[in-house]
Structures are given as C-alpha cells and as structure tokens.
Protein backbone atom coordinates (compact mmCIF):
# COMPACT_ATOMS: atom_id res chain seq x y z
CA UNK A 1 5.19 -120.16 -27.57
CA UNK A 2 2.67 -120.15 -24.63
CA UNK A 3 -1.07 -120.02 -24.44
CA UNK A 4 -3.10 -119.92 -21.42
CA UNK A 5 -6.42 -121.63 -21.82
CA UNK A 6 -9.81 -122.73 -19.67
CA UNK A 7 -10.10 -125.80 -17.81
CA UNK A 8 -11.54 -128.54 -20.21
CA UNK A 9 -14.89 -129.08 -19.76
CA UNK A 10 -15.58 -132.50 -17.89
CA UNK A 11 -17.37 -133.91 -21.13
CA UNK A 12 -13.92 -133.71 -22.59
CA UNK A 13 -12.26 -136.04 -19.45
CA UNK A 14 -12.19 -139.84 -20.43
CA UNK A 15 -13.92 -140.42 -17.57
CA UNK A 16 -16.62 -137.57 -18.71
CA UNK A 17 -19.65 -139.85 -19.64
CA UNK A 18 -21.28 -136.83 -21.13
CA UNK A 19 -23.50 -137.19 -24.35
CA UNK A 20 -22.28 -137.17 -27.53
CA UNK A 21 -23.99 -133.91 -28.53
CA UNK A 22 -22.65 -132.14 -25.28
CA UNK A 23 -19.15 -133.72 -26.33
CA UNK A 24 -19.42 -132.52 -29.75
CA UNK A 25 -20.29 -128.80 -28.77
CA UNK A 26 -17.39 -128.66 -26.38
CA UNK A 27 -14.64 -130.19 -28.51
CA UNK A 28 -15.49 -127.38 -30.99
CA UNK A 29 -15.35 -125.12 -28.60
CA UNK A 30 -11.96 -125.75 -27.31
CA UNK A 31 -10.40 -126.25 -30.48
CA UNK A 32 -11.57 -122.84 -31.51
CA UNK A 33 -10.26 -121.33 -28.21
CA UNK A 34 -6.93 -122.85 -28.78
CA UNK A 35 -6.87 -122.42 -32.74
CA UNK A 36 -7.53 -118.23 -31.30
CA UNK A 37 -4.97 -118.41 -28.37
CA UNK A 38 -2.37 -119.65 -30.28
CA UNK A 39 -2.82 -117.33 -33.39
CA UNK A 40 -2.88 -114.13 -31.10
CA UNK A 41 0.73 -115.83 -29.39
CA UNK A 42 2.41 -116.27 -33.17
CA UNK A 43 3.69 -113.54 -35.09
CA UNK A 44 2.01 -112.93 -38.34
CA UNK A 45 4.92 -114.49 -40.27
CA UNK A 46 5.81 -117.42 -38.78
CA UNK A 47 5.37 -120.36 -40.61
CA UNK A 48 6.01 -123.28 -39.08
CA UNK A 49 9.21 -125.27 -40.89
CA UNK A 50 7.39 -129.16 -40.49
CA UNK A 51 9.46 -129.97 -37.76
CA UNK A 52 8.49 -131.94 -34.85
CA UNK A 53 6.57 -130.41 -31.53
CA UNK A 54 5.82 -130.99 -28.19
CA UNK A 55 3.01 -129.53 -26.68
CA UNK A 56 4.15 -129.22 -22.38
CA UNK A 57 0.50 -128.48 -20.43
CA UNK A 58 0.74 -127.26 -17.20
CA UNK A 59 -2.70 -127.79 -15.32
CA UNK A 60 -4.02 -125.66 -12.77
CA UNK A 61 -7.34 -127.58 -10.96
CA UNK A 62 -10.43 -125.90 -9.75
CA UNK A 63 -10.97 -125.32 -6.51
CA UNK A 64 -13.16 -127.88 -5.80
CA UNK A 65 -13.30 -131.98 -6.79
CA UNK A 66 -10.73 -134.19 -7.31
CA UNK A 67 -7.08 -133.23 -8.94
CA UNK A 68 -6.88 -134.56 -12.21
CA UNK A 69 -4.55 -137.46 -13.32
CA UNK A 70 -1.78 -137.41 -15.69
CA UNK A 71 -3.45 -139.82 -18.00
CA UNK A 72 -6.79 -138.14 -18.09
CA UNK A 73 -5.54 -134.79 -18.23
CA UNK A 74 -3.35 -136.07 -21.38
CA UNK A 75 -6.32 -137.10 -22.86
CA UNK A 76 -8.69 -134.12 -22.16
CA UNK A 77 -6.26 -131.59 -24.27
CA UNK A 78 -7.17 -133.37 -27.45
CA UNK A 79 -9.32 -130.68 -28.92
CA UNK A 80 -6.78 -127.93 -27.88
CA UNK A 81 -4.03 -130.31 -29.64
CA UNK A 82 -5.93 -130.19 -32.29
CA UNK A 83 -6.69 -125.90 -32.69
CA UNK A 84 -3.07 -125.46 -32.09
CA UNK A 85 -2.17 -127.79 -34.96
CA UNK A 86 -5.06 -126.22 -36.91
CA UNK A 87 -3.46 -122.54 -35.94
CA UNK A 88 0.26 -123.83 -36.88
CA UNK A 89 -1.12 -125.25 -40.54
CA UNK A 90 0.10 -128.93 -39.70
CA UNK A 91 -1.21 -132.38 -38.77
CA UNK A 92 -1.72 -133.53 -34.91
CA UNK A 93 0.55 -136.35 -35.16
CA UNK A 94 3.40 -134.11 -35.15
CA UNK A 95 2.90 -133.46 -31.70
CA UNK A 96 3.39 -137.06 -30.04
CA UNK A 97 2.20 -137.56 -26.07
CA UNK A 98 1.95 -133.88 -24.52
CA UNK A 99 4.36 -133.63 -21.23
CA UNK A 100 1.58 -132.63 -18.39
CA UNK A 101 2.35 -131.14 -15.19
CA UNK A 102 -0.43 -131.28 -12.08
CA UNK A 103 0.14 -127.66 -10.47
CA UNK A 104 -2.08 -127.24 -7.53
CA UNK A 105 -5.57 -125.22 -7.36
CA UNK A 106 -6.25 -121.61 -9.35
CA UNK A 107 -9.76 -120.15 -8.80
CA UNK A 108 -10.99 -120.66 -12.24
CA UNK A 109 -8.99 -123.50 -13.08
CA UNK A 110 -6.98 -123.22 -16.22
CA UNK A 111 -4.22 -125.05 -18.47
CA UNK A 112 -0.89 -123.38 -19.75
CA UNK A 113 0.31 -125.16 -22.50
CA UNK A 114 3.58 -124.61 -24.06
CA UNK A 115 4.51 -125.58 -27.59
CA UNK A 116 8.07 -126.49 -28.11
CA UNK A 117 10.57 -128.11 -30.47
CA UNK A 118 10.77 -131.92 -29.81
C-alpha cells in the first residue's frame, strides 16, 4: 500500500521548538490525514492479519531551507505512524524504525510512505 502525504509541519521536526499547543494541533492533524490517506488506499475488506509492518517514507523537501536528515525525518512521521496504525486497527509498535529515503526537492514538498510486510 502507498499513501502520498504533506510535508510535516516543522513543529513536528525534533528540532521544531514550536509550542506545545501548536504541536498538539498539528500532530492531530497529520494523524487524521494519514488515518484518511490510508483508508481511501485499503480496500474495504482488508483486515489486517497482526503481522508485522514496515512503514518505507520517501521524502520529497521543499524548495527552500535545508534537506532534512534521516534521523529527524524518522522522527517527524510519528503522527502519520500513528493514523496509519489507527486506519489498519493495530498498535504502533508493530511498525519498528520506518526505512526513510531523502529524494531531492518537489514544489510543495511531500512524503510517500509505503507500508509493507516486515
């Protein structure tokens, strides 16, 4: 399965600083992007069996400021990790570390993120 999803907002970066209200407001944003994405990518019957997943992110900067960092980028798909787990009816930890790819520049700057047996 693959979604295509927005940057993450920079209060969702480790290195973000943002307030924890701002934080808050994004993270639920995200998740409910991803929870949305994900369901619209599933068929309507699949149920998923409790087996392990890997979530493979692809990210595609903006086209201005820095390119992002493996570790940070890791880190800033937290709140998509967790819509997809909410869309798939399971528990985050199933994932383990994501598998993140630094792609060049897209206009809008966006993340593809593939979920895949582990």
């Amino acid at each position: 399965m693959q979604i295509e999803l927005p940057y993450p907002h920079k209060a969702l970066w480790p290195n973000g600083r943002s307030h924890w209200a701002a934080k808050g407001r994004e993270t639920k944003k995200h998740r409910q992007w991803a929870h949305a994405a994900l369901l619209a990518a599933v068929p309507p019957a699949f149920k998923h069996d409790g087996s392990p997943l890997r979530l493979r992110a692809t990210f595609f900067a903006k086209p201005r400021g820095p390119e992002p960092d493996k570790d940070n980028a890791s880190a800033s798909l937290k709140a998509y990790q967790d819509g997809i787990a909410q869309a798939l009816g399971m528990d985050d930890r199933t994932f383990g570390q994501p598998i993140v790819h630094i792609a060049g520049r897209d206009p809008l700057g966006r993340v593809v993120i593939e979920v895949e047996p582990a």
